[in-house]
Structures are given as structure tokens and as C-alpha cells.
Protein backbone atom coordinates (compact mmCIF):
# COMPACT_ATOMS: atom_id res chain seq x y z
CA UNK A 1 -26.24 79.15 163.53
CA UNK A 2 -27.24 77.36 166.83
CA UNK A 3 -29.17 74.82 168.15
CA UNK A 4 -29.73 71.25 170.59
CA UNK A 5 -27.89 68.74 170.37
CA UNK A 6 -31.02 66.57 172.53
CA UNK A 7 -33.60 67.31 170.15
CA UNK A 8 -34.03 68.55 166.15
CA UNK A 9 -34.18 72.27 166.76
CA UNK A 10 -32.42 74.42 164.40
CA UNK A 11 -31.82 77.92 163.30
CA UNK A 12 -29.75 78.54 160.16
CA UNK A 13 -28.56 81.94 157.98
CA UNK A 14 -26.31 81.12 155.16
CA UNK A 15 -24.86 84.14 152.65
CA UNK A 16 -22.68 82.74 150.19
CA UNK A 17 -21.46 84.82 146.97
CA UNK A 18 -19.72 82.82 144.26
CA UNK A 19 -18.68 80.30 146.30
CA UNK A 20 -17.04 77.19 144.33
CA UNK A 21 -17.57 73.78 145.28
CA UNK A 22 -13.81 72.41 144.40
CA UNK A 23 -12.04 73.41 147.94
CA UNK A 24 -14.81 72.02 149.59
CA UNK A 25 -14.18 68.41 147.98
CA UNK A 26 -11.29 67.79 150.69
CA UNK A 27 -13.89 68.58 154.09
CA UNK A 28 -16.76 66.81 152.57
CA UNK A 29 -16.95 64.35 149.68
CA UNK A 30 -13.48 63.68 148.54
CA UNK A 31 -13.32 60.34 151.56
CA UNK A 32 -16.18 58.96 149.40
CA UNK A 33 -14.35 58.98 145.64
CA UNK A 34 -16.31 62.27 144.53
CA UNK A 35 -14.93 64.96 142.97
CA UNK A 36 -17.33 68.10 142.62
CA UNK A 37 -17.22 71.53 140.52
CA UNK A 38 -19.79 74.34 140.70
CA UNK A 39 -20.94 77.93 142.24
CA UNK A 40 -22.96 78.41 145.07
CA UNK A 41 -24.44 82.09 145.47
CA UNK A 42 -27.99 83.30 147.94
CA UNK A 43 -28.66 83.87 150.80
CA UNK A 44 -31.24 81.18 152.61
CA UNK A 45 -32.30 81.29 157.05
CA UNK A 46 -33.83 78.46 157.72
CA UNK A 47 -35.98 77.38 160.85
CA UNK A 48 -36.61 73.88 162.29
CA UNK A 49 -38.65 73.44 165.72
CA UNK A 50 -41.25 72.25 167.28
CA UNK A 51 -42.88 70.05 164.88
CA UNK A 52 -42.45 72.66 161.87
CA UNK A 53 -40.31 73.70 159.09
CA UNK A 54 -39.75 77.52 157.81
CA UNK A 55 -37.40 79.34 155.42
CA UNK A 56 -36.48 82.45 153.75
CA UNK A 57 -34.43 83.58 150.57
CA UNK A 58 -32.82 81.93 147.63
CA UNK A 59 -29.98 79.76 146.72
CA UNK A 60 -28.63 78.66 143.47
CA UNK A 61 -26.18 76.38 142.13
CA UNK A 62 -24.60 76.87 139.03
CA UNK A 63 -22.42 74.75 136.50
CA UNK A 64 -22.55 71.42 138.76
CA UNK A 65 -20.57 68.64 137.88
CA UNK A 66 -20.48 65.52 139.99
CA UNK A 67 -17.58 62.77 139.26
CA UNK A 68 -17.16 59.66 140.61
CA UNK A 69 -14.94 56.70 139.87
CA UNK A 70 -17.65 53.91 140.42
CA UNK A 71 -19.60 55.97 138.09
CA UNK A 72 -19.14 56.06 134.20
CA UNK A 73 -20.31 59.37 133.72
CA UNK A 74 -20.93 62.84 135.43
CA UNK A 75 -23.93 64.15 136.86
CA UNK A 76 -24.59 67.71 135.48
CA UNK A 77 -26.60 71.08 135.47
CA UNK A 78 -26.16 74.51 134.37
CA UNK A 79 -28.79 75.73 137.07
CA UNK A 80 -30.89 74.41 139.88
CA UNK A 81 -32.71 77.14 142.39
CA UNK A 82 -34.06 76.39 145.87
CA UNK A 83 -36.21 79.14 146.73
CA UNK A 84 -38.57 79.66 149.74
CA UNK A 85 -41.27 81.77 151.70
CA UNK A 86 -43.30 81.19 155.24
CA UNK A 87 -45.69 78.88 153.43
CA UNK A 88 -43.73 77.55 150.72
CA UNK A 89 -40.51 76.02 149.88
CA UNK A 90 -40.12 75.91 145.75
CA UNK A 91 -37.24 74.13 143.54
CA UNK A 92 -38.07 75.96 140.25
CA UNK A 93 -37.32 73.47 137.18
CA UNK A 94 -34.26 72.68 136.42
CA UNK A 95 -32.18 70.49 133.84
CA UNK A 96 -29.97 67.80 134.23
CA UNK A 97 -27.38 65.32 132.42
CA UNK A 98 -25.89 62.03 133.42
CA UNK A 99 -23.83 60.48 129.73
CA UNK A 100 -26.80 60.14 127.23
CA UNK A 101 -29.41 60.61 130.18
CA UNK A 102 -31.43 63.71 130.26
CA UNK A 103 -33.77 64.87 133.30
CA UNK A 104 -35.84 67.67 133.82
CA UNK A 105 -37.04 68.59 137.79
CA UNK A 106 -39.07 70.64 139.75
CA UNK A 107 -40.94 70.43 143.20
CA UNK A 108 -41.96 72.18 146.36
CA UNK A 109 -43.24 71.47 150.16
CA UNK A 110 -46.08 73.17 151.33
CA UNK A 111 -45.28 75.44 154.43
CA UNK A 112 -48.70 76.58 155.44
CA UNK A 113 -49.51 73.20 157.83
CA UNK A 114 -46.78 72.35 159.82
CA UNK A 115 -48.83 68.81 160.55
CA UNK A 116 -49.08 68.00 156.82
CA UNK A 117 -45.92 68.34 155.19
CA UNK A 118 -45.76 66.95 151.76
CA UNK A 119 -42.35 66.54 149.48
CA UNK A 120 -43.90 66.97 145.74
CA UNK A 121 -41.32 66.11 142.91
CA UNK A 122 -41.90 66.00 139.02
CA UNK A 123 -39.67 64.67 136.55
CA UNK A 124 -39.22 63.94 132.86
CA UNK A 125 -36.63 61.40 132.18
CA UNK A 126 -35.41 60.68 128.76
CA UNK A 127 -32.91 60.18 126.01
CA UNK A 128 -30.53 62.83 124.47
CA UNK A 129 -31.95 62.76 120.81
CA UNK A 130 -35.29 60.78 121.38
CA UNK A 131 -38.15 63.54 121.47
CA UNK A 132 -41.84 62.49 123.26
CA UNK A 133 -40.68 58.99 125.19
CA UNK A 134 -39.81 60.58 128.35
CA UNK A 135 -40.47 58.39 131.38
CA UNK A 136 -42.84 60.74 133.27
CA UNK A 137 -42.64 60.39 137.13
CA UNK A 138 -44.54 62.20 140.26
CA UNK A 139 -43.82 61.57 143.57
CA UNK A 140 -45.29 62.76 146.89
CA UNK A 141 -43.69 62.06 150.44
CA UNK A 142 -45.50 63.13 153.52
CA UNK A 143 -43.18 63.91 156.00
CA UNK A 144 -43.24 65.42 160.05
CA UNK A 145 -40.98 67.00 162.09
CA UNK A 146 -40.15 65.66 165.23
CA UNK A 147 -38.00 65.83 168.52
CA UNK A 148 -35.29 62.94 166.99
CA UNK A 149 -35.72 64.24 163.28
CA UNK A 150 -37.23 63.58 160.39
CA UNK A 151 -39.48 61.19 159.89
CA UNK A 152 -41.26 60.04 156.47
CA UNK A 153 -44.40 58.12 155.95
CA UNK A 154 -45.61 56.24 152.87
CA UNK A 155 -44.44 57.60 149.18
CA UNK A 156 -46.69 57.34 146.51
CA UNK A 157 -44.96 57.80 142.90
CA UNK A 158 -46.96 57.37 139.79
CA UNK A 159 -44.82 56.79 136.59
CA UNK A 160 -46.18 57.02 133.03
CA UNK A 161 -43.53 55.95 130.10
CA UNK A 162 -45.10 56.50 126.94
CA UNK A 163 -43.97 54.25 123.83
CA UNK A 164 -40.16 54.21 123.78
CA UNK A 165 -38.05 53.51 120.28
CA UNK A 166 -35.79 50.66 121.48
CA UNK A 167 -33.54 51.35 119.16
CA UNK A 168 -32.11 54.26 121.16
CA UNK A 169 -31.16 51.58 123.90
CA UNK A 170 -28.72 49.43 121.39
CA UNK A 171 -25.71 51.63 121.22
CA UNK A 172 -26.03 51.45 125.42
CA UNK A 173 -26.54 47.73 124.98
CA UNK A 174 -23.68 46.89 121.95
CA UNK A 175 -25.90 45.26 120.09
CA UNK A 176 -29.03 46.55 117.17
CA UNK A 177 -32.10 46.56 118.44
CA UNK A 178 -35.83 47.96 117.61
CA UNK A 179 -39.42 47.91 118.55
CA UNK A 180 -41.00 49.87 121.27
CA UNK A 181 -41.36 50.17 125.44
CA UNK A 182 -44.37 51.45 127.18
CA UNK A 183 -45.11 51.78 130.41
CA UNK A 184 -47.52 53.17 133.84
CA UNK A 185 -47.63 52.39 137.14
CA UNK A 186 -46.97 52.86 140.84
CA UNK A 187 -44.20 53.24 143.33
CA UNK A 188 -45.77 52.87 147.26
CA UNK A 189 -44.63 52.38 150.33
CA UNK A 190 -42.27 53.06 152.82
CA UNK A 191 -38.56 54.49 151.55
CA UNK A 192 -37.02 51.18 153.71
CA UNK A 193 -39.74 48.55 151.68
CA UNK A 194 -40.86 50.34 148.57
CA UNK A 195 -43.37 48.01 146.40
CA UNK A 196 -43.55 48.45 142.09
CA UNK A 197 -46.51 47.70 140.43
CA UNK A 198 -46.45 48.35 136.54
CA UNK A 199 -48.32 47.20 133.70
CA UNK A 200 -45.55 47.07 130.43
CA UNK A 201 -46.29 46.46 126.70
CA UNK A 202 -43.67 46.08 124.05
CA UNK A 203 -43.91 46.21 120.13
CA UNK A 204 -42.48 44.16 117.24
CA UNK A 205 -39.22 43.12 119.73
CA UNK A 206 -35.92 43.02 117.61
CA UNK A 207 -32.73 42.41 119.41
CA UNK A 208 -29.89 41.81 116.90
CA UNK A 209 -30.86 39.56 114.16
CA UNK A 210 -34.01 37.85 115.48
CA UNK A 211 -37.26 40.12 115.57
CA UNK A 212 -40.88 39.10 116.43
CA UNK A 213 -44.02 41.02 114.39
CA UNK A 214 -45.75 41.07 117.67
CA UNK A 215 -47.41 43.02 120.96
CA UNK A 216 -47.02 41.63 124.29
CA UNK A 217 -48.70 43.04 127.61
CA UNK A 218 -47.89 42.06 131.31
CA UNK A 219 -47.16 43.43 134.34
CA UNK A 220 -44.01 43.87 136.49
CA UNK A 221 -44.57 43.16 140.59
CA UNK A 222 -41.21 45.07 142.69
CA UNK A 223 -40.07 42.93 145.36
CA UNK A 224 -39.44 45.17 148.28
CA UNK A 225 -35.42 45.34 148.90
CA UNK A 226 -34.81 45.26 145.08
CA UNK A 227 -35.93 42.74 142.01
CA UNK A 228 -39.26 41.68 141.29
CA UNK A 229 -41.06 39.35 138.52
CA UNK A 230 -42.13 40.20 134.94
CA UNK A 231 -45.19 38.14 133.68
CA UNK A 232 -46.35 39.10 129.62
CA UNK A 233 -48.44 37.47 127.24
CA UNK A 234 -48.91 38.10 123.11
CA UNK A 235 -51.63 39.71 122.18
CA UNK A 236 -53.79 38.79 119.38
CA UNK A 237 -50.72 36.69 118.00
CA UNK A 238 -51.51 33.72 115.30
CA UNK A 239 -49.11 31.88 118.31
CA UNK A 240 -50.13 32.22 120.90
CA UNK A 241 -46.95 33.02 123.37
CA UNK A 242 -46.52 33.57 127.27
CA UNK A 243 -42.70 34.75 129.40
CA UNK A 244 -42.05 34.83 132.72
CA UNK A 245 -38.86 35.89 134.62
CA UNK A 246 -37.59 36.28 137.88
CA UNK A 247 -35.06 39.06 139.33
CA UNK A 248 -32.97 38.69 142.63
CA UNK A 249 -32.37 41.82 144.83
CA UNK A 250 -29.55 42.83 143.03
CA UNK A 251 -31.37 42.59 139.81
CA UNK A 252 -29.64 39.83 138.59
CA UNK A 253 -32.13 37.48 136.36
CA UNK A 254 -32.53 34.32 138.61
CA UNK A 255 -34.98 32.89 136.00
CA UNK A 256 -36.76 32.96 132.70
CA UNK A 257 -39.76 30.51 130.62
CA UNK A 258 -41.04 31.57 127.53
CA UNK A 259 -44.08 28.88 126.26
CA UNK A 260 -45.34 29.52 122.67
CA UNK A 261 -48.00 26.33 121.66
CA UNK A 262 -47.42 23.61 124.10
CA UNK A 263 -43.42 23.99 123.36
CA UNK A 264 -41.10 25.96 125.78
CA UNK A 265 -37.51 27.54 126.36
CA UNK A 266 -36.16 27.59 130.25
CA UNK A 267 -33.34 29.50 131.67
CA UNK A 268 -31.95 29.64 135.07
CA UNK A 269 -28.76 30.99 136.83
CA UNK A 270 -26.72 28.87 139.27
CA UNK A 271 -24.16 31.26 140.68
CA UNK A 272 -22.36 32.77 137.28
CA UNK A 273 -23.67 30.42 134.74
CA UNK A 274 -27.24 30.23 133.15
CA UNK A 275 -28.30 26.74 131.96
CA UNK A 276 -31.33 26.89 129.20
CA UNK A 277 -33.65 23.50 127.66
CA UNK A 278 -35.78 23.57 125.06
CA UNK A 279 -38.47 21.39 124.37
CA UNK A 280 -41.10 21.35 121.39
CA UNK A 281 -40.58 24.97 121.11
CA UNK A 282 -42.39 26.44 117.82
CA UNK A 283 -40.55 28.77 115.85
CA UNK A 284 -42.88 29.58 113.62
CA UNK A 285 -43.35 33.58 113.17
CA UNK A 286 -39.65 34.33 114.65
CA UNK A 287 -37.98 36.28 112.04
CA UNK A 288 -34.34 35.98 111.70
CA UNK A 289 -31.96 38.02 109.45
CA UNK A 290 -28.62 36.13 108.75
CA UNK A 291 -25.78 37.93 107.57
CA UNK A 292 -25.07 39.23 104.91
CA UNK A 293 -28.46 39.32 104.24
CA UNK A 294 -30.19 42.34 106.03
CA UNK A 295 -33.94 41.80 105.42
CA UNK A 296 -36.14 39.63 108.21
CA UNK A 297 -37.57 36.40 106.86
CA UNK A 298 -39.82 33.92 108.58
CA UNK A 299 -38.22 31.02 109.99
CA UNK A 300 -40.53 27.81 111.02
CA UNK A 301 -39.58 24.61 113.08
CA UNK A 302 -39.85 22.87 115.95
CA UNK A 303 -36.87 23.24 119.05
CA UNK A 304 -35.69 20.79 121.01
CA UNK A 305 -32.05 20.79 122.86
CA UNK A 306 -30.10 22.45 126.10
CA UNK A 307 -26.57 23.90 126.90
CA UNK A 308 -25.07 26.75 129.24
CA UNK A 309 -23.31 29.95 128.68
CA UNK A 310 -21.30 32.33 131.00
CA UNK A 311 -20.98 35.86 130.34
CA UNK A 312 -17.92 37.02 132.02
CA UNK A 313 -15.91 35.58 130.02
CA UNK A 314 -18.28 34.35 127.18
CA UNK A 315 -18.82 30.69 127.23
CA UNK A 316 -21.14 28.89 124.98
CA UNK A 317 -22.00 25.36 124.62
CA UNK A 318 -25.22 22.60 124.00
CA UNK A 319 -26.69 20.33 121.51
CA UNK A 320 -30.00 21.51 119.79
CA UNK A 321 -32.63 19.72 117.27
CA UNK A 322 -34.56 21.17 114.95
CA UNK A 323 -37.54 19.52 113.52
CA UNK A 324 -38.85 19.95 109.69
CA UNK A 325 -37.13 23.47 109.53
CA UNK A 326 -37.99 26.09 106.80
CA UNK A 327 -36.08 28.98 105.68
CA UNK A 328 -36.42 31.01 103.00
CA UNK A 329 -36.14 28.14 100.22
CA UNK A 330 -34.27 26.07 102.39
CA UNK A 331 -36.46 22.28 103.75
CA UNK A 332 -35.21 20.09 105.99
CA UNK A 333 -36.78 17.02 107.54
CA UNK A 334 -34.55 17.90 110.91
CA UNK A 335 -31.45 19.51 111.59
CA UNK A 336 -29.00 18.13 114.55
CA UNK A 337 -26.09 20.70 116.02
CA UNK A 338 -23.76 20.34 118.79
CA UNK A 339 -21.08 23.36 119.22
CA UNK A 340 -19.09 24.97 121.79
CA UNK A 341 -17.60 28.71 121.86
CA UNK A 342 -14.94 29.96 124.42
CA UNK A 343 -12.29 32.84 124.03
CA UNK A 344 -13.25 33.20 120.69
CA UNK A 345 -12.68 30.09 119.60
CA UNK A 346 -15.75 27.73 118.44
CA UNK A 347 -16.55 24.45 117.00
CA UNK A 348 -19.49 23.13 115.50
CA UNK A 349 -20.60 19.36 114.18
CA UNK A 350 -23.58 18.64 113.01
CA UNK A 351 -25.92 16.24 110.62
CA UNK A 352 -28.87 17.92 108.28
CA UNK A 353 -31.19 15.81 106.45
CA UNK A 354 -33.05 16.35 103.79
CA UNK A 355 -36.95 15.65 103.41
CA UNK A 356 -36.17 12.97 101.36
CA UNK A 357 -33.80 10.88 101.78
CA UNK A 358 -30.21 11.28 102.64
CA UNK A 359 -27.93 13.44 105.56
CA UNK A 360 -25.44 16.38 105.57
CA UNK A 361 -22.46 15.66 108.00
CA UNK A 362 -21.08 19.37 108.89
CA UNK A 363 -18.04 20.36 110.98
CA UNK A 364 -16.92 23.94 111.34
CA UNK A 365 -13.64 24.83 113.70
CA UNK A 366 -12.55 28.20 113.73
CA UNK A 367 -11.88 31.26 115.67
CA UNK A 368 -13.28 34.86 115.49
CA UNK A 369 -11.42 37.17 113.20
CA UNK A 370 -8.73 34.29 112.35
CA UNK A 371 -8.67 30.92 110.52
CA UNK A 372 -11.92 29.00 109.38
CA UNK A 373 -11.70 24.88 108.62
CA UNK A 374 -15.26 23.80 107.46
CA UNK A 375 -16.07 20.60 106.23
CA UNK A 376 -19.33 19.38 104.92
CA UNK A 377 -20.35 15.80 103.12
CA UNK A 378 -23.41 14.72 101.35
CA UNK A 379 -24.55 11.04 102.12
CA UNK A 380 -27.44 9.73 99.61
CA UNK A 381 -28.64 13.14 98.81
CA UNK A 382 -30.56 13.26 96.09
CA UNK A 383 -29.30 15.39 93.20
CA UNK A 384 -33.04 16.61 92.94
CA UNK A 385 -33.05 18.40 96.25
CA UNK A 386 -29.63 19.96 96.15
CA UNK A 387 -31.32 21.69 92.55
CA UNK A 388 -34.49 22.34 93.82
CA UNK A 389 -32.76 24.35 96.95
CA UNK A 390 -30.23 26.07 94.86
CA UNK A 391 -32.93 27.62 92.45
CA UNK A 392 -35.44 28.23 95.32
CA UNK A 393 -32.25 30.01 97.20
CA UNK A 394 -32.08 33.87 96.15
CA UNK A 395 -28.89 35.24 94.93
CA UNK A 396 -26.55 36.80 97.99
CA UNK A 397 -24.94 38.80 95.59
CA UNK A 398 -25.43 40.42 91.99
CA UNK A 399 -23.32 39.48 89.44
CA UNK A 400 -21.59 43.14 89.35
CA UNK A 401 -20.48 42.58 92.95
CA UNK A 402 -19.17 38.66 92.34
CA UNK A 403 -16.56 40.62 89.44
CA UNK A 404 -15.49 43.35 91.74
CA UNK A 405 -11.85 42.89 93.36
CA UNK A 406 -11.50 42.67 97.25
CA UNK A 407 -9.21 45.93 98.37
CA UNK A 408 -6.34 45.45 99.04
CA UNK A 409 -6.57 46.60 103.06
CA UNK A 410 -9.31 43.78 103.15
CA UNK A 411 -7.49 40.89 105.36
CA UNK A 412 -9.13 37.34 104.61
CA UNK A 413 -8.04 35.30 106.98
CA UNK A 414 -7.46 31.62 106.42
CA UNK A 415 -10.03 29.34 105.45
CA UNK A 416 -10.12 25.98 104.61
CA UNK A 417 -13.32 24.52 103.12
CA UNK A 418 -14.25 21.00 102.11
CA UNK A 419 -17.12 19.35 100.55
CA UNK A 420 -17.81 15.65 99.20
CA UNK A 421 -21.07 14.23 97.96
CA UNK A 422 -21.75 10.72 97.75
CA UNK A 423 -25.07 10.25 95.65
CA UNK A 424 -27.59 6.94 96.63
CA UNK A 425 -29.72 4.70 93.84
């Protein structure tokens, strides 16, 4: 090897055979928490000087592995090749892992122009399991050679993500979730300010138990530095819906507003606590499946109300109104809740009333996984309606399963229920 230490000129001949990565963990990486395995084997001479770039022979890697403790999984590949001629450097496709996360890569640099030097990378991105909803990307980075070094101009990345099954995501998320991600765009600019531009559609959303029979389409605008903002609409929707959200550098949601006929639901972050209002928000077409029940039905209603939550730890609390709600065979002229959850313990209180006459005074204390005290008391309801919503109610369970026996491992923890009518005229 030699070279200048006063300007970038280099000339390089490296012949390695079988050489393992582990011993070299202590000069190199091990200072930065990385611990590396793998097999380095070619021989490679490589040229840099006045304003050009040349190479000759092959290297490959083998069996790579890549650990790191800030990182919950290891970066992987059986094989990746760096091979290269007078006018061409080539990295011949190769496969790659990181936890659930698989990538395929290949790319090269055009030799032949020593003013035009281009980086050209393609990549396939996808999930281990989930065939044809790879995120597609191609990038191209002109690049010179000067005096003081390297020095790249304006990237240009096109990505393409054709419709992805959501449901792969809720294992990575801990909670259900269904429906479908597409999206194309851009990546531009320079490395230090790169700018996103993508348009984004999503399908029949389901997160948990609440799923909408709908398509949005919008558009996501990078903020160079990191975050951006996320505009969609519904499309062809009997509501008519709109969402907007906001994203600090970090990519930490500063903001969101979903509107949906006149009504809407806010949300914004003050340092580690998000505050959300409702007002006049329609809830017709959300579709809700409540436990034990698994099938979606429609829910309708008007929301009204506002609280706060904290995620680390989970903190829940607010008041909320619901106007003439309908669900399944279950009508209400409006529906008042107040409730609070913290270290899994939670209260609820609460009046219902009926669409005729009459109220429902609730209050539920209890604690996840432990003791339940719920307490519930009719004032002027009318016989009528508790009938009425008792036929119109369908079964939760078949009579076969109300006869079986609990097992015996089954732990019911204590409950304590209470309920008290008081009929009117």
C-alpha cells in the first residue's frame, strides 16, 4: 500500500485467504458495542488518483453476522461478492437477514468516465413469509473524486411498495391487525438534507378490535433531518373522512386530526403525554368487535369528550359522550363515561339512558388479571326496553357451552357484581 497524506491518492493490493472477522473485532469495531463473525477470502488492487477510481479482482464475504447491543437482532448473509474490472466495479446480488427482515442487493459503479461516476443500488425489502409485497427501492448517487476525497452530489431513489398484508406487521406491533399498505415515491437530495415525497393508500384498516371497510389515499412530505407530515383522505366512502399528522425529527408523532362529517378527533404530544378531544365525531361505519365476540359489527353515534394517556408506563384517563348510540340490538338515547387506567388498575362510572325514558348508573373498579367490583342500577327504565334489548341481543353462547364445566386450571379471579332496578309509572 502507499499513498499522500495531502491529497486522496491511493494505491491498494489486498490477498486475503479465509480470513475470519472475530480477531479483528478488538482493532476495529469492538470500541463501538459490535461484535462481528465471518470469512473474508480474494484478492482486490485498487487505484484512487487524480480525479478517478480503478480496481481489479474479487472479494467475498462469507457467513456475516453483525451483533450489536443497541440492536435487537443480527444483521446476516451467507454471501456478498464485490467484484471489479477497469470500467466496472459490480456487487453481484446478494441476500440478507436482520430478525423477520429480509433484503435482497445488488449494484455497480461505472468505471469507464472517471467525470461521471454513478453509485447504482437495487433492493427488495420484505417480510420472512409474506411473498410479492416487497418494498422495491433504486437508488443512484453521482459521485467525483477529488484532491480532499469524496464528494457526492444529489441521490435520487425511487421506491415502489406494492400492496402489503398488514397483518404481517401485528406480531412486530403486539397487537392483531389487517388490511393493506401500498406505496411509490421518491427519495432526492443531498445525503446531509434528503427530501421524501410518497403517495400511500391503505385498505379496509383493522388494528385490534376496531376495523374500517374503507380506502384512503394521501401523500407523505419527508422533512429534511428526519419526520415529515402524512395527509390522506377516504375514497369513495358513504363518510366522507380526512387525517392529518405530524412527525418530529426523531419520528416521534407531534400531532394527529382525523375529521369525518363536520365532527373531529385531535391528538397532540406535550413532552411524554398525548392529550386527545373529540367533538361531534360520527361513528357511523367504524366496525368494532368486542370480546368474546369475534365478528365486526357496525357501530353508529355521535363522539364528544377528551382525556390523556402516557405510554411509558400506560396511563389512561377522560370523560367521553356518546350521542343516540347503536350496536348490534343495543339503542341508547346517549351514553356518559368517565374512567381512568394506571398500573393495571382501572375504574369506570358512568350513566346510560335509554331512548325512552329512564338512566343506567354504572361503576366498574377492578384490576387486570385480578378482582372485578361492578355495579349497575336501573332508574325508571321501562320494563319494555330492557325486553326489547334482551331479545334483539344475540346469544354469546350456545346452550351446550353455558352446561360445560370451567377446568379446573381455569383461575376466576374475584368478582363482585351488583345490579338493582327501580321501575317508574
Amino acid at each position: 500500500m502507499c499513498g499522500f497524506w495531502d491529497k486522496l491518492e491511493l494505491q491498494a493490493r489486498a490477498r486475503l485467504n479465509r480470513v475470519r472477522l472475530n480477531p479483528l473485532d478488538s482493532l476495529f469495531v469492538e470500541s463501538s458495542g459490535l461484535q462481528s463473525r465471518g470469512q473474508l477470502d480474494g484478492d482486490l488492487q485498487l487505484k484512487i488518483g487524480k480525479g478517478g477510481l480503478n480496481c481489479e479482482g474479487r472479494m467475498a464475504l462469507s457467513d456475516f453476522n453483525l451483533k450489536s447491543k443497541s440492536l435487537d437482532n443480527s444483521l446476516s448473509s451467507s454471501k456478498a461478492t464485490l467484484s471489479c474490472s477497469n470500467d466496472q466495479v459490480n456487487f453481484p446480488l446478494s441476500q440478507w437477514q436482520y430478525g423477520p427482515w429480509l433484503a435482497s442487493l445488488e449494484g455497480g459503479i461505472p468505471l469507464k468516465d472517471s467525470n461521471k461516476l454513478n453509485l447504482a443500488i437495487n433492493s427488495s425489502i420484505g417480510l420472512k413469509g409474506v411473498s410479492r409485497s416487497e418494498l422495491n427501492v433504486d437508488l443512484k448517487l453521482p459521485f467525483k473524486v477529488a484532491n480532499d476525497g469524496f464528494k457526492s452530489g444529489e441521490l435520487l431513489g425511487e421506491l415502489n411498495l406494492r400492496p402489503f398484508p398488514l397483518s404481517s406487521l401485528g406480531p412486530l406491533m403486539g397487537v392483531s391487525a389487517a388490511g393493506s399498505l401500498s406505496a411509490k415515491g421518491e427519495i432526492t437530495g443531498p445525503l446531509s438534507a434528503l427530501q421524501t415525497n410518497l403517495s400511500i393508500g391503505v385498505k379496509n384498516p383493522q388494528v385490534s378490535g376496531f376495523r374500517l371497510q374503507e380506502e384512503w389515499r394521501g401523500e407523505f412530505v419527508g422533512i429534511p433531518g428526519g419526520g415529515g407530515q402524512v395527509k390522506m383522505a377516504s375514497v369513495g366512502a358513504s363518510v366522507p373522512s380526512a387525517l392529518s399528522a405530524n412527525f418530529n425529527n426523531d419520528w416521534v408523532l407531534d400531532d394527529f386530526i382525523i375529521n369525518r362529517l363536520g365532527g373531529q378527533i385531535s391528538l397532540e404530544r406535550s413532552e411524554n403525554r398525548f392529550f386527545w378531544e373529540a367533538q361531534d365525531f360520527r361513528l357511523d361505519r367504524v366496525e368494532v368487535a368486542l370480546p368474546p365476540e369475534k365478528s365486526f359489527k357496525r357501530i353508529f353515534g355521535q363522539l364528544s369528550g377528551n382525556g390523556s394517556f402516557g405510554v411509558t408506563p400506560l396511563a389512561i384517563g377522560g370523560q367521553f359522550t356518546i350521542r343516540y348510540p347503536r350496536y348490534m340490538g343495543l339503542r341508547l338515547k346517549e351514553a356518559r363515561f368517565n374512567g381512568d387506567y394506571h398500573e393495571n388498575d382501572f375504574s369506570i362510572s358512568g350513566e346510560i339512558f335509554p331512548p325512552d325514558r329512564g338512566q343506567i348508573l354504572v361503576n366498574v373498579k377492578g384490576s387486570v388479571g385480578g378482582e372485578l367490583k361492578a355495579r349497575a342500577e336501573g332508574l325508571g327504565v321501562s320494563a319494555r326496553w330492557i325486553t326489547d334489548t334482551a331479545l334483539q341481543l344475540p346469544s354469546r353462547e350456545s346452550p351446550k357451552a353455558l352446561t360445560k364445566k370451567p377446568p379446573k386450571s381455569l383461575a376466576v379471579p374475584p368478582a363482585e357484581v351488583a345490579f338493582r332496578l327501580i321501575f317508574g309509572n
